[in-house]
Protein backbone atom coordinates (compact mmCIF):
# COMPACT_ATOMS: atom_id res chain seq x y z
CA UNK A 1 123.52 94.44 345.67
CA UNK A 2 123.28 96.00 348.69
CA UNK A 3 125.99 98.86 349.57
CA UNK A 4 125.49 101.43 352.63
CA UNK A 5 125.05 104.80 351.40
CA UNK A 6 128.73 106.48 352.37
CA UNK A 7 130.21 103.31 350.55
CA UNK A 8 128.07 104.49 347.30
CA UNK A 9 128.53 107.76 347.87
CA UNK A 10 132.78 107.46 347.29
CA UNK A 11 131.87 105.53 344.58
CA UNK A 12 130.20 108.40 342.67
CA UNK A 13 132.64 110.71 343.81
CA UNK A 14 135.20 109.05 342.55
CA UNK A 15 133.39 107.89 339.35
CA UNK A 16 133.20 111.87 338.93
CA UNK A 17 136.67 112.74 339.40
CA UNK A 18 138.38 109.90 337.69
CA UNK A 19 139.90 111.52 335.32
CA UNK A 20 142.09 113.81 337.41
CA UNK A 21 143.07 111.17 340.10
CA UNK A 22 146.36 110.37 340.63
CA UNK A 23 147.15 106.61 341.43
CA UNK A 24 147.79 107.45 345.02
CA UNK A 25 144.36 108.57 345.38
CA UNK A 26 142.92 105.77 343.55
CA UNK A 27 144.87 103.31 345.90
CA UNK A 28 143.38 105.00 348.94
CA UNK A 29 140.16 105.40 347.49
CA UNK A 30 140.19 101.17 347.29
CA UNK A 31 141.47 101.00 350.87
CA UNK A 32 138.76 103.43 351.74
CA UNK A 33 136.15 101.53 350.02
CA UNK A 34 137.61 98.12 351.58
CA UNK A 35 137.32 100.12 355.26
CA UNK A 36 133.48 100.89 354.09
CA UNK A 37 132.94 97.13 352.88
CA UNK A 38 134.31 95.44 356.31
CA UNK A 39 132.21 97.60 358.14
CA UNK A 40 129.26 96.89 356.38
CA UNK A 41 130.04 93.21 356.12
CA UNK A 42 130.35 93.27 359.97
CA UNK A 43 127.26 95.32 360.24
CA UNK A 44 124.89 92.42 357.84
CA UNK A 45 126.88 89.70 360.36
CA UNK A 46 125.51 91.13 362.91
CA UNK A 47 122.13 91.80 361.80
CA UNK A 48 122.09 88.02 360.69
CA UNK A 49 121.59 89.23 356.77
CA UNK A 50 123.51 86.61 355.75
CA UNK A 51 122.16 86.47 351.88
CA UNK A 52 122.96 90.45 351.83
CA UNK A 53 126.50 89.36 353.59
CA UNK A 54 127.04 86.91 351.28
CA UNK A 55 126.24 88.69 347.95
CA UNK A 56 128.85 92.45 349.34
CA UNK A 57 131.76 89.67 349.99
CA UNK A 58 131.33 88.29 346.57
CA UNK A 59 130.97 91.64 344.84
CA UNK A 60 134.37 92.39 346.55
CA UNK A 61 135.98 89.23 346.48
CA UNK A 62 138.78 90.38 344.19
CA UNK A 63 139.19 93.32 345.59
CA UNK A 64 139.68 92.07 349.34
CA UNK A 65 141.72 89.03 348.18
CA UNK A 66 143.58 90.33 344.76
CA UNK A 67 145.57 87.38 342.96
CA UNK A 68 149.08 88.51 343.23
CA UNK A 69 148.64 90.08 346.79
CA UNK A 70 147.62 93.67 345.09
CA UNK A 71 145.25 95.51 342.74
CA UNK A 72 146.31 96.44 339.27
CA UNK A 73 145.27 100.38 338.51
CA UNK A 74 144.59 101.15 334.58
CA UNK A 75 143.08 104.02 333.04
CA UNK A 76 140.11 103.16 331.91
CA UNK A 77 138.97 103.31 328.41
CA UNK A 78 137.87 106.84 327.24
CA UNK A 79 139.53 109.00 330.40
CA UNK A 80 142.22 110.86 329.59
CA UNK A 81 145.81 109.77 330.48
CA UNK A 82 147.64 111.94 332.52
């Protein structure tokens, strides 16, 4: 897979502080990740990486084009529920 570094970076950050988010930061987290994806999908376009393209828009496929027009949020198995 190939992710940019800020994109992995929110990804840990969140990962770390899952279990006191609130699902208003967990939606903006996604649309902050989905800012971080389009940019780097733009970025591999551009750079003609289309494989690398390719595999990102795959990897987010469900979360850039969610059946139902949204994203479910869950807690996730073995985080505490608010």
């Amino acid at each position: 897979m190939h992710y940019s570094s800020a994109l992995l970076l929110r990804l840990r950050r969140c990962h770390a502080a899952a279990d006191a988010m609130t699902s208003e930061q967990a939606a903006q987290l996604i649309d902050d990740t989905l800012d971080l994806v389009h940019q780097r999908l733009i970025s591999l376009e551009h750079e003609e990486q289309t494989q690398a393209h390719r595999a990102l828009a795959e990897e987010f496929r469900e979360w850039r084009h969610p059946s139902g027009g949204h994203i479910d949020l869950m807690v996730c198995p073995g985080f505490p529920q608010a």
